[in-house]
PDB file of N, CA and C in Angstrom:
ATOM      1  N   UNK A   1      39.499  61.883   0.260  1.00  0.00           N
ATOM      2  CA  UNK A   1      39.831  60.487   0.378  1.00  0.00           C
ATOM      3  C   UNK A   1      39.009  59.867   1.507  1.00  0.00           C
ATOM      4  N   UNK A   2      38.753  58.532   1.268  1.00  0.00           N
ATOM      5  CA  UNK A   2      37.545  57.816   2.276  1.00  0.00           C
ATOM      6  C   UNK A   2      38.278  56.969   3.473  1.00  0.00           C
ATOM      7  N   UNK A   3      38.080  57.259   4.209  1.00  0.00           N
ATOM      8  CA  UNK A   3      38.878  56.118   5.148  1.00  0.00           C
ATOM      9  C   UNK A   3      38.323  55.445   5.149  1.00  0.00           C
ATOM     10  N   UNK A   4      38.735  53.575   5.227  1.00  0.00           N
ATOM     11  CA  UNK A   4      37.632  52.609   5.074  1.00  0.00           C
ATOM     12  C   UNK A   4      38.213  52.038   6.659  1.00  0.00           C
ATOM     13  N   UNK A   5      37.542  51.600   7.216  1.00  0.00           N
ATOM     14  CA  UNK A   5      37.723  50.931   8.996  1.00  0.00           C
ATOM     15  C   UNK A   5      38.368  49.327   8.588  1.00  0.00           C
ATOM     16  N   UNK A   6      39.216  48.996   8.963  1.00  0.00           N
ATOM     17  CA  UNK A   6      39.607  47.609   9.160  1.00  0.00           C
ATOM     18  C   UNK A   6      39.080  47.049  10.234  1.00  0.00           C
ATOM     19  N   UNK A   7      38.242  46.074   9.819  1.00  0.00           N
ATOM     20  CA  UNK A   7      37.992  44.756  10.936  1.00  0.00           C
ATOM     21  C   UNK A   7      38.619  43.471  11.002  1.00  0.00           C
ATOM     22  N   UNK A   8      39.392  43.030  11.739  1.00  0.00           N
ATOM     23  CA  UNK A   8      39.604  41.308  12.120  1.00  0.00           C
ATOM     24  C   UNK A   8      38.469  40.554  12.945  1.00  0.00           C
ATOM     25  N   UNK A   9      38.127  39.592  12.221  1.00  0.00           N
ATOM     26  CA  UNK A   9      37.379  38.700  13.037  1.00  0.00           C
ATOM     27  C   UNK A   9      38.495  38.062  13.365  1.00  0.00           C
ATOM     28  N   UNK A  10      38.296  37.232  14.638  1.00  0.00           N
ATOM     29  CA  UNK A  10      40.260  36.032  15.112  1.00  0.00           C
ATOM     30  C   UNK A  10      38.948  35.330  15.616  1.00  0.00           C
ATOM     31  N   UNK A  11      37.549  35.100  15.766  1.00  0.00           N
ATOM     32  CA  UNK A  11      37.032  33.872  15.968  1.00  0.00           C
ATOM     33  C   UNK A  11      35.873  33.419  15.186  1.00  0.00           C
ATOM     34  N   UNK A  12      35.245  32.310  15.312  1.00  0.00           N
ATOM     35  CA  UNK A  12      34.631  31.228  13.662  1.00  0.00           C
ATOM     36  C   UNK A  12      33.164  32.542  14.036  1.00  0.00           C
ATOM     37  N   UNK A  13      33.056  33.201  13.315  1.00  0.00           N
ATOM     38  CA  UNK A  13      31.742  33.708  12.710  1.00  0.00           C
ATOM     39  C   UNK A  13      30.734  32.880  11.694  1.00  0.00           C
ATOM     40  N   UNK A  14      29.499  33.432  11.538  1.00  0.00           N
ATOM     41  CA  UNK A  14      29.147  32.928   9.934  1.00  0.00           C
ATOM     42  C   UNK A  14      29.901  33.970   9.246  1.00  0.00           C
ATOM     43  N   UNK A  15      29.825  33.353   7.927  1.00  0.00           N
ATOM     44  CA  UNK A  15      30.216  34.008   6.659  1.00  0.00           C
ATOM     45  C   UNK A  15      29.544  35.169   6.661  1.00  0.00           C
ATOM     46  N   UNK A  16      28.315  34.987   6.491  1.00  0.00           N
ATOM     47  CA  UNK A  16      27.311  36.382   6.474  1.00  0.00           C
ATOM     48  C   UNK A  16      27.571  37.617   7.152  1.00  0.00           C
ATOM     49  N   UNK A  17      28.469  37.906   8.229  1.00  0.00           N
ATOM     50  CA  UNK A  17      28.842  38.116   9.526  1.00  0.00           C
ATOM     51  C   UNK A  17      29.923  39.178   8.746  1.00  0.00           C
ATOM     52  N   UNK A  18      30.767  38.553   7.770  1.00  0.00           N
ATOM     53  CA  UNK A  18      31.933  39.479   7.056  1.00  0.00           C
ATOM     54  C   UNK A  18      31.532  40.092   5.863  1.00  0.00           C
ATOM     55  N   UNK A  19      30.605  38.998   5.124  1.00  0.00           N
ATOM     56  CA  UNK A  19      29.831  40.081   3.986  1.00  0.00           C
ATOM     57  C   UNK A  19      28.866  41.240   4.347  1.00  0.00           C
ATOM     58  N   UNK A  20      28.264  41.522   5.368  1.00  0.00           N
ATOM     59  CA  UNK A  20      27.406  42.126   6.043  1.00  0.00           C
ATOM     60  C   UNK A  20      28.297  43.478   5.906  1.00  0.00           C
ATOM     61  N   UNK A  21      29.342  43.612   6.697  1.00  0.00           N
ATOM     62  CA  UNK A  21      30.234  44.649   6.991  1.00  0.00           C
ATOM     63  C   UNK A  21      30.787  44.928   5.882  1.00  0.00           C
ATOM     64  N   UNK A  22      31.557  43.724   4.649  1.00  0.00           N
ATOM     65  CA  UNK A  22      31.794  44.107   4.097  1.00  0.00           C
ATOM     66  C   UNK A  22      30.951  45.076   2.568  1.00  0.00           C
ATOM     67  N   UNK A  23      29.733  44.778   2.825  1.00  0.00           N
ATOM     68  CA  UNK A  23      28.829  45.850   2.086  1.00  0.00           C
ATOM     69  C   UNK A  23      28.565  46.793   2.849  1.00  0.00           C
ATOM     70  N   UNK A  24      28.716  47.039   3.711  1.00  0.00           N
ATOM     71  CA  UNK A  24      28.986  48.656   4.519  1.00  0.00           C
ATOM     72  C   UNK A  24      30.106  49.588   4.382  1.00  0.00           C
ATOM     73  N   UNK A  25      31.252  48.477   3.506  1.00  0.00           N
ATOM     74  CA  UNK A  25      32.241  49.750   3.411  1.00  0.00           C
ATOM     75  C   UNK A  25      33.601  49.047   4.460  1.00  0.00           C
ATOM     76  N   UNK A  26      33.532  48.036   5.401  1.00  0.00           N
ATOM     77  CA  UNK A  26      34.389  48.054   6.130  1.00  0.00           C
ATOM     78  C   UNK A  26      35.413  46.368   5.621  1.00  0.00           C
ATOM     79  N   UNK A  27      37.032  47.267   5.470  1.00  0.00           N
ATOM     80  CA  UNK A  27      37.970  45.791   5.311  1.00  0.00           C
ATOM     81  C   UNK A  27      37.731  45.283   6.508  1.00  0.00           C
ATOM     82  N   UNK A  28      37.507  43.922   5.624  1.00  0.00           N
ATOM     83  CA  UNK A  28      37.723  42.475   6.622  1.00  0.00           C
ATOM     84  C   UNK A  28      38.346  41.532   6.750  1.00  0.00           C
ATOM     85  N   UNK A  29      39.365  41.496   7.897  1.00  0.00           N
ATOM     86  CA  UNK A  29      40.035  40.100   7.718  1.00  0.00           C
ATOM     87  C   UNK A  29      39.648  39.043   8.684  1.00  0.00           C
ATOM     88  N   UNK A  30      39.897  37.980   8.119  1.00  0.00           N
ATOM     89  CA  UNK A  30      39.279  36.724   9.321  1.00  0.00           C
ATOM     90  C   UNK A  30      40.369  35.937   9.453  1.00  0.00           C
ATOM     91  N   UNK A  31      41.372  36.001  11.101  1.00  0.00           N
ATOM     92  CA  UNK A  31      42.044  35.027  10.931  1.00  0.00           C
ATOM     93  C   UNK A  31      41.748  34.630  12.328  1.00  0.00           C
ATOM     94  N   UNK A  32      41.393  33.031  12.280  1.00  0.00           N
ATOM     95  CA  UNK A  32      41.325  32.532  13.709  1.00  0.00           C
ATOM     96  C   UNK A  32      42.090  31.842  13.662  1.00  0.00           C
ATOM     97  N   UNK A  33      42.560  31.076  15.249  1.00  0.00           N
ATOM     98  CA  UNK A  33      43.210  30.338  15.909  1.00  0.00           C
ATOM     99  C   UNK A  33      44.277  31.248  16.155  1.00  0.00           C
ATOM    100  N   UNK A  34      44.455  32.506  16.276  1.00  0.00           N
ATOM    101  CA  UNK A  34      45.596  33.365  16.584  1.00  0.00           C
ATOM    102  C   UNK A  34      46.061  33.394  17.641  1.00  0.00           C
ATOM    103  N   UNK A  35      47.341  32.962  18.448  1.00  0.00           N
ATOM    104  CA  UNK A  35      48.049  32.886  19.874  1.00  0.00           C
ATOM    105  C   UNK A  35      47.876  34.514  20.164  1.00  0.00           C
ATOM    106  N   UNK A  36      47.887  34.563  21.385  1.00  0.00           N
ATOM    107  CA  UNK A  36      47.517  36.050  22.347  1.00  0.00           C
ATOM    108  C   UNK A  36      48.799  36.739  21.486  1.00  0.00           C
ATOM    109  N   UNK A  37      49.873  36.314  21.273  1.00  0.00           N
ATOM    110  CA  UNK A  37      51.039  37.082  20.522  1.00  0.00           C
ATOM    111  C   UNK A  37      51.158  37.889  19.561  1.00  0.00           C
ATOM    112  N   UNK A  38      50.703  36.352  18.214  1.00  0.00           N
ATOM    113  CA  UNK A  38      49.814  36.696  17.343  1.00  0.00           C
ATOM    114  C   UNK A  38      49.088  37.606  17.262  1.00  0.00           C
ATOM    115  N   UNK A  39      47.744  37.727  17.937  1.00  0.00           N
ATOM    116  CA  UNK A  39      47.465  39.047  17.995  1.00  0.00           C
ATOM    117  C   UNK A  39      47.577  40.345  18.348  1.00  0.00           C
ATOM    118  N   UNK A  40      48.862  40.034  19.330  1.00  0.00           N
ATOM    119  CA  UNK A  40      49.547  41.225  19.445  1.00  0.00           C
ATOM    120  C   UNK A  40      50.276  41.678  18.420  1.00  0.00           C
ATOM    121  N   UNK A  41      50.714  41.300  17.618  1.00  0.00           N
ATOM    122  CA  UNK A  41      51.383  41.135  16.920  1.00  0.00           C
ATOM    123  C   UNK A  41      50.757  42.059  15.525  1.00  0.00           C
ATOM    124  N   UNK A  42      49.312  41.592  15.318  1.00  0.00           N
ATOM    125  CA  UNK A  42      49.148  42.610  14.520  1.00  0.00           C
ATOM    126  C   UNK A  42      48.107  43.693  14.117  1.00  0.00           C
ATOM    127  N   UNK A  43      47.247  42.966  15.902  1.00  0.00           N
ATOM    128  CA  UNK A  43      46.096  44.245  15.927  1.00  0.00           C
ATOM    129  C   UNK A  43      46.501  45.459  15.605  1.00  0.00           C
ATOM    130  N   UNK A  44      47.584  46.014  15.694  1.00  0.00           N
ATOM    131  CA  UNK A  44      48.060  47.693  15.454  1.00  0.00           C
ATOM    132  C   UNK A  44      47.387  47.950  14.219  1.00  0.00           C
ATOM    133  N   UNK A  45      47.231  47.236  13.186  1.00  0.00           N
ATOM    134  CA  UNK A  45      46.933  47.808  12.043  1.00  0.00           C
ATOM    135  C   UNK A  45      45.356  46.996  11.695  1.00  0.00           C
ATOM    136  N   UNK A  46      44.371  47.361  13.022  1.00  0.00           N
ATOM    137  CA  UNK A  46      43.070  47.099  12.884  1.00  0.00           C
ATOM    138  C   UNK A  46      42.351  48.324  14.080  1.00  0.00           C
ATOM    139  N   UNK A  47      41.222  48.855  13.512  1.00  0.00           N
ATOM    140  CA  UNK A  47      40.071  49.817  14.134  1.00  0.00           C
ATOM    141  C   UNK A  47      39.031  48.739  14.379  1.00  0.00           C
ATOM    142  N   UNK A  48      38.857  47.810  14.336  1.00  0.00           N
ATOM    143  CA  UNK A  48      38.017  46.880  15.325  1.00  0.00           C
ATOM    144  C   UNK A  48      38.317  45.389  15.087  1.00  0.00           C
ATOM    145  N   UNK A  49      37.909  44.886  16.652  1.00  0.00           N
ATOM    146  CA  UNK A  49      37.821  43.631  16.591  1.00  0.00           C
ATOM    147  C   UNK A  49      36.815  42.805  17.269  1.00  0.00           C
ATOM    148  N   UNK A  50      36.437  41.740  15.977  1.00  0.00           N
ATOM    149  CA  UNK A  50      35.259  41.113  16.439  1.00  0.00           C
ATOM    150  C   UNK A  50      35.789  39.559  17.075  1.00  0.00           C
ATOM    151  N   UNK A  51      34.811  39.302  17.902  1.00  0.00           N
ATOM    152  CA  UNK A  51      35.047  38.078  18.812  1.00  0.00           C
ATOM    153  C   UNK A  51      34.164  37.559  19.493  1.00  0.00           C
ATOM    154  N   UNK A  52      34.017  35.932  20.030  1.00  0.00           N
ATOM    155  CA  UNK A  52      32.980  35.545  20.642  1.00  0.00           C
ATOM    156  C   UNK A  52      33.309  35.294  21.690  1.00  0.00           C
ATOM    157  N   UNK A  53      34.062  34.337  22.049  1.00  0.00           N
ATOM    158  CA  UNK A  53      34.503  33.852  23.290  1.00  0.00           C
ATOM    159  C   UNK A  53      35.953  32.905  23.443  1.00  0.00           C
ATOM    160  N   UNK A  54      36.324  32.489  22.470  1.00  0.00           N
ATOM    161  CA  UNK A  54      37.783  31.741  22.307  1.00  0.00           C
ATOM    162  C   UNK A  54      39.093  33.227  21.955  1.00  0.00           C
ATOM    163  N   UNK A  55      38.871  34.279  21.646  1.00  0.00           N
ATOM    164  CA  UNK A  55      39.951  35.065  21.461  1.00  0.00           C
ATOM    165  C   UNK A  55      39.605  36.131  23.548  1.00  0.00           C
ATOM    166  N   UNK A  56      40.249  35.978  23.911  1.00  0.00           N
ATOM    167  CA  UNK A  56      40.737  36.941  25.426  1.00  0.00           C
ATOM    168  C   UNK A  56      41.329  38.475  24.989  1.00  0.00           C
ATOM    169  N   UNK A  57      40.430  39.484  25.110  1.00  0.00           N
ATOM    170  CA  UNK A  57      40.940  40.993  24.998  1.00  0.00           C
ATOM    171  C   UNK A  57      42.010  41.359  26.522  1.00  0.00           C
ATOM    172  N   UNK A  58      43.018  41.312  26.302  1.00  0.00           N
ATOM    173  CA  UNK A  58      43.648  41.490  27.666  1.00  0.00           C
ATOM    174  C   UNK A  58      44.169  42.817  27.789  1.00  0.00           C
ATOM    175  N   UNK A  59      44.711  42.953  28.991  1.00  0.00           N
ATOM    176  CA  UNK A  59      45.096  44.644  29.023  1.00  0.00           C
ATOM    177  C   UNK A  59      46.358  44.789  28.161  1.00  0.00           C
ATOM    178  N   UNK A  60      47.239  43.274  27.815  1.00  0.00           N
ATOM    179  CA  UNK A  60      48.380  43.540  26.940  1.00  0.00           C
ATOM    180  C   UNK A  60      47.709  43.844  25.043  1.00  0.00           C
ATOM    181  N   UNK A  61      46.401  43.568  24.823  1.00  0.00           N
ATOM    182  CA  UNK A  61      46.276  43.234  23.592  1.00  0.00           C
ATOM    183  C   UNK A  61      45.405  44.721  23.407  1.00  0.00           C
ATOM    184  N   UNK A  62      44.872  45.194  24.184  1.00  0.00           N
ATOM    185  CA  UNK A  62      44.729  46.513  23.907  1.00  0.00           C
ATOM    186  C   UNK A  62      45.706  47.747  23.912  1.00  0.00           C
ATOM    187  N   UNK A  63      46.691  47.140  24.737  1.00  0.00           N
ATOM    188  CA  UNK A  63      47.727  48.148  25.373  1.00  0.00           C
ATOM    189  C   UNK A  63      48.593  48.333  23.470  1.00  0.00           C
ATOM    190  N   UNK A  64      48.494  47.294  22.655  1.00  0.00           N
ATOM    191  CA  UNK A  64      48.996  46.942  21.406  1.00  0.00           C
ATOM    192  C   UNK A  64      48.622  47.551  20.289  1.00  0.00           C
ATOM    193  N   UNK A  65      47.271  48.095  20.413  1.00  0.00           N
ATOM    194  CA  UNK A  65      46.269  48.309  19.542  1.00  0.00           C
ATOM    195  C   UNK A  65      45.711  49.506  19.956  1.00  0.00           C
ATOM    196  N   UNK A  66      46.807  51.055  19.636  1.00  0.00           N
ATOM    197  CA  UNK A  66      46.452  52.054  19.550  1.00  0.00           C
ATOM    198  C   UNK A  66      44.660  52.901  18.379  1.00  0.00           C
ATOM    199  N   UNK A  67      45.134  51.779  17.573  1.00  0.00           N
ATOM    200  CA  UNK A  67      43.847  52.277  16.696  1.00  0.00           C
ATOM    201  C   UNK A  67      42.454  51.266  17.076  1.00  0.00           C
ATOM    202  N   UNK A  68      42.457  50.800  17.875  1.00  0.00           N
ATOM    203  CA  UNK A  68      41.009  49.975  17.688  1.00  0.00           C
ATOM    204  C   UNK A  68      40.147  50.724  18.675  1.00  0.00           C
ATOM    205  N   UNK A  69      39.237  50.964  17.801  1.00  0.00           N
ATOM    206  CA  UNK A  69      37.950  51.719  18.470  1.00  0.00           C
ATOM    207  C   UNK A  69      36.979  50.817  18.684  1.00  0.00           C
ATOM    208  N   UNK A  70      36.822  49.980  18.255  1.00  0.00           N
ATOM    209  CA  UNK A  70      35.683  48.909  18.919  1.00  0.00           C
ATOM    210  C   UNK A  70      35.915  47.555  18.712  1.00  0.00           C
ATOM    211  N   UNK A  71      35.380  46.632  20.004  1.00  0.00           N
ATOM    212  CA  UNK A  71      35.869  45.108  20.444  1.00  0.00           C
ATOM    213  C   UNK A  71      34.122  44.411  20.243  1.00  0.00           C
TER     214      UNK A  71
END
């Protein structure tokens, strides 16, 4: 069985940005405007997260997100 990596984007990417990954094999979800909560809320069930500068990685939002291997 294949493990496939979950990614959240939570800020405005291009499009190209999620099809890219997503022809590599990796789920993608894109939800922005997410409150710090919010994403506490449901990074647990993401192995990476992409971001530019409007989403804040804090020590509570990692402390949340046992599975994310890369920010």
């Amino acid at each position: 069985m294949k493990i496939v990596p979950k990614l959240l984007i939570s800020d405005k990417l291009s499009p190209r940005a999620a099809e890219i990954l997503q022809e590599r094999g990796v789920d993608v979800d894109i939800k922005t405007g997410l409150s710090p909560d919010e994403l506490a809320d449901i990074i647990v069930d993401y192995d990476g997260l992409a971001i530019r500068s409007k989403t804040k990685v804090t020590a509570e939002i990692l402390s949340a997100a046992p599975n994310l291997k890369v920010v």
